[in-house]
Protein backbone atom coordinates (compact mmCIF):
# COMPACT_ATOMS: atom_id res chain seq x y z
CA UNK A 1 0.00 0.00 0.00
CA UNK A 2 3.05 2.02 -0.46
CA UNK A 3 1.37 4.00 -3.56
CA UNK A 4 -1.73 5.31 -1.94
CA UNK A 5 -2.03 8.61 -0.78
CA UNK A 6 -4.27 8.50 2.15
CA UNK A 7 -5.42 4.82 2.68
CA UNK A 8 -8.67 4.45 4.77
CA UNK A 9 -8.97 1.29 7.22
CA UNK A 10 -12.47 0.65 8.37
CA UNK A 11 -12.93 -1.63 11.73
CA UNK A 12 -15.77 -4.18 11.22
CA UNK A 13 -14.97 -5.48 14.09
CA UNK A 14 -15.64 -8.96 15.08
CA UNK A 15 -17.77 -11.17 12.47
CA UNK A 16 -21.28 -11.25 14.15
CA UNK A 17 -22.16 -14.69 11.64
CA UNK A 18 -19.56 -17.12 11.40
CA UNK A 19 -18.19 -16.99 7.13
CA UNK A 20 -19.66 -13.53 7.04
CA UNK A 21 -16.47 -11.34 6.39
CA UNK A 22 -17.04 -10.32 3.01
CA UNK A 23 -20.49 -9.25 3.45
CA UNK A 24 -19.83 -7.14 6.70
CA UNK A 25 -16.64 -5.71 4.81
CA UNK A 26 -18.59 -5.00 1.93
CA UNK A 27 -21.23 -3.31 3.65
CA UNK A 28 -18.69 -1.20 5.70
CA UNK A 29 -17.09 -0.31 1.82
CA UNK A 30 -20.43 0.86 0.85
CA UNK A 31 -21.24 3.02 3.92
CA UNK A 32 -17.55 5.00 3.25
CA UNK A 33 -18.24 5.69 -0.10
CA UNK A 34 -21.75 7.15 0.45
CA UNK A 35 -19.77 9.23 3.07
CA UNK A 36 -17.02 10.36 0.41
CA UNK A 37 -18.94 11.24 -1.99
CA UNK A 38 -21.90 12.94 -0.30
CA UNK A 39 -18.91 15.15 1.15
CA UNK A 40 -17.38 15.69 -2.49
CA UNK A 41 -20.95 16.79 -3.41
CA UNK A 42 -21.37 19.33 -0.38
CA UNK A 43 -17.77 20.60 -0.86
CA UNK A 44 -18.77 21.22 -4.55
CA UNK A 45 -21.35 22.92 -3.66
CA UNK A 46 -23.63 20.81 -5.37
CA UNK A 47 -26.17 20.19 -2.32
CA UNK A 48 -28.70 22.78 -1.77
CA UNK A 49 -31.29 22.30 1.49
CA UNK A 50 -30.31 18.55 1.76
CA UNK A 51 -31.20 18.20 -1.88
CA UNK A 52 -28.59 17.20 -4.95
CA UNK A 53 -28.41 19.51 -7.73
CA UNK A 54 -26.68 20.07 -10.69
CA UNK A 55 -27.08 16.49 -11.75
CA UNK A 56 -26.92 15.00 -15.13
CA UNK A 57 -30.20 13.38 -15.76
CA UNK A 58 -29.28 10.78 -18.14
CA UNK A 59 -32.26 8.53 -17.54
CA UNK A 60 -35.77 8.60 -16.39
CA UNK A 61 -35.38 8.33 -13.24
CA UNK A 62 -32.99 10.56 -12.46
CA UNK A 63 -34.87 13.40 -15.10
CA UNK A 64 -37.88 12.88 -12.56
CA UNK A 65 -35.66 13.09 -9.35
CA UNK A 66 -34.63 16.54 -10.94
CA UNK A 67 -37.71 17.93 -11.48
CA UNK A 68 -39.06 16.99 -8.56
CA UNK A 69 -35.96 18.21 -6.60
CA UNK A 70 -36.30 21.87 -8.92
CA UNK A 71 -39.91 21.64 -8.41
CA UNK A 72 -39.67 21.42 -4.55
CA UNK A 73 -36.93 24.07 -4.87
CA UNK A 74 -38.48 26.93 -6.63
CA UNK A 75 -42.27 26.28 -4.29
CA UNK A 76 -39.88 26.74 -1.05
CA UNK A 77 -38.11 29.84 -2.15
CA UNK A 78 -41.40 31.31 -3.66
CA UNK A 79 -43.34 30.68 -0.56
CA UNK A 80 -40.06 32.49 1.66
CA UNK A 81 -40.08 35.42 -0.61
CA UNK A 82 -44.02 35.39 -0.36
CA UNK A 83 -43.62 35.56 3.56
CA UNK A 84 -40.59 37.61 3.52
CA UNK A 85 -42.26 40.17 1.03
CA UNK A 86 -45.88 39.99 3.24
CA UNK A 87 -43.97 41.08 6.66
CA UNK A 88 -44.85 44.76 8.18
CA UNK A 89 -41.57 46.47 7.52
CA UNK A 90 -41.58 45.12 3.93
CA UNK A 91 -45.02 46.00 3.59
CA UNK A 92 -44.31 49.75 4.59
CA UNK A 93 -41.31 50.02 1.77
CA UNK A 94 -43.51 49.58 -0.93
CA UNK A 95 -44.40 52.04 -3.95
CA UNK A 96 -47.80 52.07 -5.79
């Protein structure tokens, strides 16, 4: 492991099925590379109010996750600027 930059060692622990090492160490793979790459995603700045954006919809499913994730989105921030816009001090600054 001389070539790696950083190498990561994850602790399963002991084997809570006898024969079951490859399943618990495969789980415990999958669980750190959710957490890398939700982090890459934040750091990107490509998570917006625990929602991914930016993605490339390349098939139906993730088209409809988009729009949904747009969809839910744009009703949030027009509902805030509807409340922010309905308040007594902002109510006061407007111009007929």
């Amino acid at each position: 492991m001389g070539n790696l930059g950083c190498p990561i060692w994850l602790d399963t622990g002991p084997e809570p099925i006898a024969g079951s090492t490859r399943m618990k160490a495969g789980t415990a793979q999958r669980v750190a590379l959710n957490l890398l790459s939700t982090l890459v995603m934040i750091r990107l700045g490509r998570v917006h109010e625990g929602l991914t954006v930016d993605v490339q919809a390349i098939n139906a499913k993730l088209v409809g996750r988009s729009e949904n994730n747009c969809g839910g989105l744009a009703a949030a921030a027009k509902k805030s600027s509807a409340t922010r816009c309905n308040t007594p001090a902002a109510t006061s600054r407007r111009r007929c």
